[in-house]
Protein backbone atom coordinates (compact mmCIF):
# COMPACT_ATOMS: atom_id res chain seq x y z
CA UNK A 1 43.62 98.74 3.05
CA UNK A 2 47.28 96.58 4.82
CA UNK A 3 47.90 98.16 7.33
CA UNK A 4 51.82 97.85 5.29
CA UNK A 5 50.64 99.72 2.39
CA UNK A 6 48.69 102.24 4.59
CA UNK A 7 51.78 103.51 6.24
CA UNK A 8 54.13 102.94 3.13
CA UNK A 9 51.79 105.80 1.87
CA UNK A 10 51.57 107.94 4.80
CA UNK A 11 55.37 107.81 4.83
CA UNK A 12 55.59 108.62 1.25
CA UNK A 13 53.09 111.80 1.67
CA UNK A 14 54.90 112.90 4.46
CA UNK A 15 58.30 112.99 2.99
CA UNK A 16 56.89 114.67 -0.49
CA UNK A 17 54.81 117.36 2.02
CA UNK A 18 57.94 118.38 3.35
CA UNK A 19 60.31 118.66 0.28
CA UNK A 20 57.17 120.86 -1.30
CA UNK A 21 57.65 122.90 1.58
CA UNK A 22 61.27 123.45 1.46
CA UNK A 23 61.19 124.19 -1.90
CA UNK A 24 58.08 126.90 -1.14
CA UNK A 25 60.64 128.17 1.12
CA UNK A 26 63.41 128.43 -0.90
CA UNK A 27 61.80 130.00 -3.55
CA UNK A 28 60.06 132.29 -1.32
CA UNK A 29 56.61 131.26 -2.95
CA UNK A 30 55.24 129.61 0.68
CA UNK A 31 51.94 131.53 1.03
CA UNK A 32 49.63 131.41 4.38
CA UNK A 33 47.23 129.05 2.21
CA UNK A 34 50.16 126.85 0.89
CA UNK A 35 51.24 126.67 4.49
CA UNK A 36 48.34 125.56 5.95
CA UNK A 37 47.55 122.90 3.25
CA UNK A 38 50.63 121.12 3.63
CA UNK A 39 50.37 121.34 7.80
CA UNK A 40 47.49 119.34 7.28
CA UNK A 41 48.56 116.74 4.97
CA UNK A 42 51.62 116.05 7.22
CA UNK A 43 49.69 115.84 10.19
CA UNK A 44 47.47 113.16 8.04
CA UNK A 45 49.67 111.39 6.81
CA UNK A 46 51.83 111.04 10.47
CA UNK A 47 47.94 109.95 12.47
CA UNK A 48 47.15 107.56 9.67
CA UNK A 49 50.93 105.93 10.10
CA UNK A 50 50.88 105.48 13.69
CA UNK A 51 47.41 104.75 13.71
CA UNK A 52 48.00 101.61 11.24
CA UNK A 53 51.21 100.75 13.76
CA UNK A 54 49.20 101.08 16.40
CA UNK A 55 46.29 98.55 15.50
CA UNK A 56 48.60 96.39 13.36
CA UNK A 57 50.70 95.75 16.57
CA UNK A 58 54.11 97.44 14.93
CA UNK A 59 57.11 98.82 16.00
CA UNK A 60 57.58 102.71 15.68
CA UNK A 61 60.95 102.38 15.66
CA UNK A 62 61.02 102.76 11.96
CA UNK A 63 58.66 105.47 11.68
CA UNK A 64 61.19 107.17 14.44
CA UNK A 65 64.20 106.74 12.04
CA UNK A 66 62.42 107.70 9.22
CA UNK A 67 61.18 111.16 11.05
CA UNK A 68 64.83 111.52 12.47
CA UNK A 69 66.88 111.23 9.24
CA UNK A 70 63.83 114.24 7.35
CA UNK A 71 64.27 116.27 9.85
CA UNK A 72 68.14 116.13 9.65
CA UNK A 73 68.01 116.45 5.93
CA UNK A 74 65.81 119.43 6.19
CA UNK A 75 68.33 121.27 8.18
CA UNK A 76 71.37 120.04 6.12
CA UNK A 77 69.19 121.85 3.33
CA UNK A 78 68.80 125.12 5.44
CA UNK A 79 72.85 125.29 5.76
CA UNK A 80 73.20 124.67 2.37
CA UNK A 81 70.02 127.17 1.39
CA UNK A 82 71.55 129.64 4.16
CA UNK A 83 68.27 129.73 5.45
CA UNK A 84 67.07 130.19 8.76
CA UNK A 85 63.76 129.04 9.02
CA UNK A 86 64.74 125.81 7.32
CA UNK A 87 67.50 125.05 9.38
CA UNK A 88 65.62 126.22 12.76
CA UNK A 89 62.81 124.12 11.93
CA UNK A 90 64.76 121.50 10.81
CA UNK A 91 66.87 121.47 14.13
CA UNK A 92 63.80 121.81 16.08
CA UNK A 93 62.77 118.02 15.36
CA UNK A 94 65.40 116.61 14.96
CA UNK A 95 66.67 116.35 18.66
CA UNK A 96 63.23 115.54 19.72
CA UNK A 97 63.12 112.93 17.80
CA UNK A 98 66.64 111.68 18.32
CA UNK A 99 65.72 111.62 22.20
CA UNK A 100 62.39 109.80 21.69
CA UNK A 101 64.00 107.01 19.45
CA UNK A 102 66.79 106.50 22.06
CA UNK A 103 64.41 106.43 25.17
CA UNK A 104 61.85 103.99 23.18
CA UNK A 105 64.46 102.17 21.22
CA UNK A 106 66.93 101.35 24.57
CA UNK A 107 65.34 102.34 27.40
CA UNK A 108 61.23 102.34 28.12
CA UNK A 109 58.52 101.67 25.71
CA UNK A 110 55.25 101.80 27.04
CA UNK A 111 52.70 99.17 26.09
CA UNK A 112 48.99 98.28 27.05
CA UNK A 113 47.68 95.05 28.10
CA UNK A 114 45.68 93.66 25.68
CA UNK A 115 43.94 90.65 27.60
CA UNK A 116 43.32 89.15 31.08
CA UNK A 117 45.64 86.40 30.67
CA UNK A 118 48.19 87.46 33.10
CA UNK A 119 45.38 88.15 35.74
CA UNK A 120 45.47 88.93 38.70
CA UNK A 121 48.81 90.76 38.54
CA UNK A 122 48.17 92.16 35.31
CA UNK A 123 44.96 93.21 34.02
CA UNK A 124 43.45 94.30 30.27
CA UNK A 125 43.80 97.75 29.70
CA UNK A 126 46.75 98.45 32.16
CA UNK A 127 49.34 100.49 30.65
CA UNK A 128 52.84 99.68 31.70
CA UNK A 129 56.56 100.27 30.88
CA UNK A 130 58.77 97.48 29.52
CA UNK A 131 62.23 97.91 30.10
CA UNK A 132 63.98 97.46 26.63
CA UNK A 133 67.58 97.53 27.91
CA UNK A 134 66.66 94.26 30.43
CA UNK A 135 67.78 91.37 28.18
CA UNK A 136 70.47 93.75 25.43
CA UNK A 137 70.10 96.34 23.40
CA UNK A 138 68.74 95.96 20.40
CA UNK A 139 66.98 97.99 17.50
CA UNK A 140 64.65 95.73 15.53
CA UNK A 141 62.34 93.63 18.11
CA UNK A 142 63.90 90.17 16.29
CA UNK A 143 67.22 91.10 16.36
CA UNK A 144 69.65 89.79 18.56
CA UNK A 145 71.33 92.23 21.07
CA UNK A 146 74.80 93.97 20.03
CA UNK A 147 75.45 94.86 23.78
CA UNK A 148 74.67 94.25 27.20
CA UNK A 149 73.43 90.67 26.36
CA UNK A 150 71.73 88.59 28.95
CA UNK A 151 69.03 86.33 29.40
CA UNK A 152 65.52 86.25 30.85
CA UNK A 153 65.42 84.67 34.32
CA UNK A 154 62.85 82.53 36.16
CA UNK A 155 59.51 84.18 36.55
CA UNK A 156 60.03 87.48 34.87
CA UNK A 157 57.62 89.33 33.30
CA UNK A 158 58.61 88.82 29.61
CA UNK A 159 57.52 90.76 26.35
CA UNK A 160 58.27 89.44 22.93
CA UNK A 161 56.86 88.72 19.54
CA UNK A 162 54.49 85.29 19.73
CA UNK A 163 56.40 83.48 16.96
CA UNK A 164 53.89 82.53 14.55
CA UNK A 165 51.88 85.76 14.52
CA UNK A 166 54.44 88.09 15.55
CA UNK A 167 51.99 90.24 17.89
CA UNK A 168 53.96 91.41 20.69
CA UNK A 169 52.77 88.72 24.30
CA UNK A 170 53.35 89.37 27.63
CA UNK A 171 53.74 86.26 29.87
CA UNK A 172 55.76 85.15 32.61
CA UNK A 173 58.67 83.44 32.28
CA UNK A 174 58.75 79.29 33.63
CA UNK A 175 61.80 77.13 32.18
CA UNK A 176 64.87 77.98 30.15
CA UNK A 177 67.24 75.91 27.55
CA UNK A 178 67.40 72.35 28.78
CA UNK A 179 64.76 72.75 31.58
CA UNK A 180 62.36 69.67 31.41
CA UNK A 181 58.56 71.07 31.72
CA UNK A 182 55.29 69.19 32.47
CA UNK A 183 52.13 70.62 33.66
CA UNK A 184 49.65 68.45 35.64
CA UNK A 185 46.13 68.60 37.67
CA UNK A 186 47.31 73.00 37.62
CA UNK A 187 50.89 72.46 38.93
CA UNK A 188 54.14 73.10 37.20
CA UNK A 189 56.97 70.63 37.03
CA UNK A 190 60.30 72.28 36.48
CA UNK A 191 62.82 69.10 36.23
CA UNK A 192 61.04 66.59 37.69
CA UNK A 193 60.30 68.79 40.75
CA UNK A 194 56.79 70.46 41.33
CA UNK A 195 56.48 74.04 42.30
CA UNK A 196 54.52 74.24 45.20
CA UNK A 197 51.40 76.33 45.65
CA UNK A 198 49.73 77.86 48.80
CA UNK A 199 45.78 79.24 48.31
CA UNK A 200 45.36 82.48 48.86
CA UNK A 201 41.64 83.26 48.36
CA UNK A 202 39.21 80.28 47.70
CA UNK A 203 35.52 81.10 45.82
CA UNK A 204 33.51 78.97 43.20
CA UNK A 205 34.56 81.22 40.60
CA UNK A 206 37.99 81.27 40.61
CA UNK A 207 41.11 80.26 43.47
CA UNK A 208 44.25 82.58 43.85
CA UNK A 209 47.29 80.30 44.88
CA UNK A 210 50.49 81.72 45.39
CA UNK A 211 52.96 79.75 43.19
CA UNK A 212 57.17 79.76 44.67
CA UNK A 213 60.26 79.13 42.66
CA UNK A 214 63.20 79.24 44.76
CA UNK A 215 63.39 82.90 46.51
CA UNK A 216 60.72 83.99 44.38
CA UNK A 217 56.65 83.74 43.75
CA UNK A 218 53.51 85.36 42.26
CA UNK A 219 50.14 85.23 42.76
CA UNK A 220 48.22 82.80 39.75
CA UNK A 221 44.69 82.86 39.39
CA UNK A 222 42.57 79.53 38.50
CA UNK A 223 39.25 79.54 37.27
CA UNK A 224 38.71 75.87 36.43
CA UNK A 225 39.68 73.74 39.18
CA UNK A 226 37.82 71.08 38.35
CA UNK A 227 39.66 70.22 35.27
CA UNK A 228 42.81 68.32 35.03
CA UNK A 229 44.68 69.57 32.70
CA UNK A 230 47.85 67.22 31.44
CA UNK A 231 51.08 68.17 29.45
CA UNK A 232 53.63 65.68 29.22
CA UNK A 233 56.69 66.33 30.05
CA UNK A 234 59.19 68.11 27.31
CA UNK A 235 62.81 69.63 26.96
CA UNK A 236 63.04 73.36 26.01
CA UNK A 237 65.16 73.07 23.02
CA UNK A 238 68.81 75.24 22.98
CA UNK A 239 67.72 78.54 22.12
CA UNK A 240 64.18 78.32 23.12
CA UNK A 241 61.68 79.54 26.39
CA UNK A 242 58.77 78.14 28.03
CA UNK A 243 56.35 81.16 28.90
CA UNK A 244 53.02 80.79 30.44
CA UNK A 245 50.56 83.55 31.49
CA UNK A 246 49.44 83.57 35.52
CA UNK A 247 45.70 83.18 34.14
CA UNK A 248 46.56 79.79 33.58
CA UNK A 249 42.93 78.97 32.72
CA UNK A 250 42.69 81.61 30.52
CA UNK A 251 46.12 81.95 28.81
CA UNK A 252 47.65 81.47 25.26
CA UNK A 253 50.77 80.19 25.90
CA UNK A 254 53.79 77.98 25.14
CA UNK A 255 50.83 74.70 26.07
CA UNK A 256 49.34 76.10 22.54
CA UNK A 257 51.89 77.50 20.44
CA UNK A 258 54.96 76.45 22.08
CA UNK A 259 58.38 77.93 22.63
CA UNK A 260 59.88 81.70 22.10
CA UNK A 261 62.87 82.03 20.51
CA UNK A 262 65.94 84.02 22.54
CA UNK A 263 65.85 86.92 19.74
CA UNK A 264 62.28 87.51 19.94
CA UNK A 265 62.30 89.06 23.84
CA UNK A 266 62.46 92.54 23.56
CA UNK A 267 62.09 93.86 26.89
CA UNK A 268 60.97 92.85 30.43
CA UNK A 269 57.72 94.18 32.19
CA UNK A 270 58.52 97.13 34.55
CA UNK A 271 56.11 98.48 36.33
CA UNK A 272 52.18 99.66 35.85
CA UNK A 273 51.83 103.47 35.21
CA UNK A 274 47.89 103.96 34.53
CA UNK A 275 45.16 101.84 33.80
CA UNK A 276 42.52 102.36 31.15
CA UNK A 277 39.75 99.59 30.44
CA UNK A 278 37.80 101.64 28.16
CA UNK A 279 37.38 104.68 25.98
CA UNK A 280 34.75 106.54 28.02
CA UNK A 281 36.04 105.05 31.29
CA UNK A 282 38.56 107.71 33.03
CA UNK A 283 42.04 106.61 33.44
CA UNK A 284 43.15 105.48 36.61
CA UNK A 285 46.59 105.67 38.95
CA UNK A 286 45.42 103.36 41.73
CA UNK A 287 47.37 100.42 40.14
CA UNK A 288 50.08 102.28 39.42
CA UNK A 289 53.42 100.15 40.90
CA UNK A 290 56.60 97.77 40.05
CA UNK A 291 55.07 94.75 38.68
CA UNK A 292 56.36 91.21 40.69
């Protein structure tokens, strides 16, 4: 089943499990069986939702609203009903869910790498916190900010929605509106000027270099040395970023799908909080750390 239609249907179970049960209430009819029965169906249908957001790539943020504005209704309907165990049950989510919305919405949303292609910094199945209030506030990922506007800076750790598939990427950040950008033999050219590189560790698998940009630098990892890649130069349009992962042999990037529209950043990599490579591996802290 789309994964659209999936949750459309969760959504739609939820909200008709929870007007049953008011009315149950209401009429005083709510039995221990009736009770249980519609427990489970609303704990169905919100796992098969977020589930279907989850692997689909989404953005909770609607399912967050959604939850929100039932669980104020249900308590408008207890003051109305003049009845307690509406309204306490109502109340009872409701500021939960106000608080999670706000954190996730403004604040932190957490988010887990899905590939190597920010390696070495950054590896698959590291779990980290992107700060959502970095570049503006905003409430739907495409959306341009209505406060606290302002724009990703070279080499940060960006987050956003790949334009053509809109699956959220996480990539750093290498030239901005105007910037002219050309990639040769592994090295970056940022107007003309290349950004140098000093080798950190040297083996015939792979070299780590340590790439600088003004005050700043990170550590890149190459695993093909031996080919030379070429990109001519070009001008970031108005509007537009050049993003490129630090696996740069192992990266989907602006070099294959080009550049990311200003409105599609949604947050900027904060730091790593647990990493996870597997189901039946055990979560580890030992990366945990700001990210550079």
């Amino acid at each position: 089943m789309n994964a659209d239609v999936a949750i459309f249907l969760s959504v739609a179970a939820l909200v008709i499990t929870v007007l049953a049960w008011v009315r149950f209430v209401v009429a005083e009819e709510l039995t221990e069986s009736k009770s249980t029965a519609l427990s489970t169906i609303g704990f169905v249908s919100v796992g098969v939702a977020v589930w279907n957001i989850f692997v689909s790539s989404g953005d909770l943020t609607l399912l967050l609203i959604i939850g929100t504005l039932l669980s104020l209704l249900v308590y408008l309907a207890g003051l109305y009903f003049a009845n307690q165990e509406i309204t306490n049950q109502g109340r009872g989510y409701f500021w939960p869910l106000v608080a999670i919305f706000i954190v996730r919405t403004f604040l932190f949303e957490p988010y887990q790498i899905p590939s190597g292609s920010m390696m070495p910094g950054l590896k698959e199945g590291d779990f980290i916190l992107v700060n959502k209030y970095a570049y503006g506030l905003k409430i739907n990922r495409t959306d341009n900010p209505f406060a606290l506007a302002s724009d990703p800076d070279y080499g940060d750790v960006v987050v956003f929605l790949e334009p053509n598939s809109k699956i959220p990427f996480i990539k750093r950040l290498i030239a901005k509106p105007g910037d002219r950008i050309a990639y040769r033999n592994k090295v970056i050219y940022l107007n003309g000027v290349p950004l140098p590189q000093e080798i950190i560790e040297k083996n015939q698998q792979e070299y780590l270099l340590k790439e600088i940009f003004g005050s700043s630098s990170r550590t890149i990892r190459i695993t093909q040395p031996q080919r030379n890649d070429f990109m001519d130069e070009i001008i970031v349009p108005e509007g537009q970023y050049f993003v490129m992962g630090d696996n740069r042999d192992n990266s989907n990037d602006s070099r294959s799908w080009g550049f990311v529209p200003r409105s599609h950043f949604f947050g900027k990599g904060s730091l790593i909080w647990m990493t996870w490579e597997c189901w039946l591996c055990i979560p580890s802290f030992a990366r945990a750390g700001f990210i550079e």
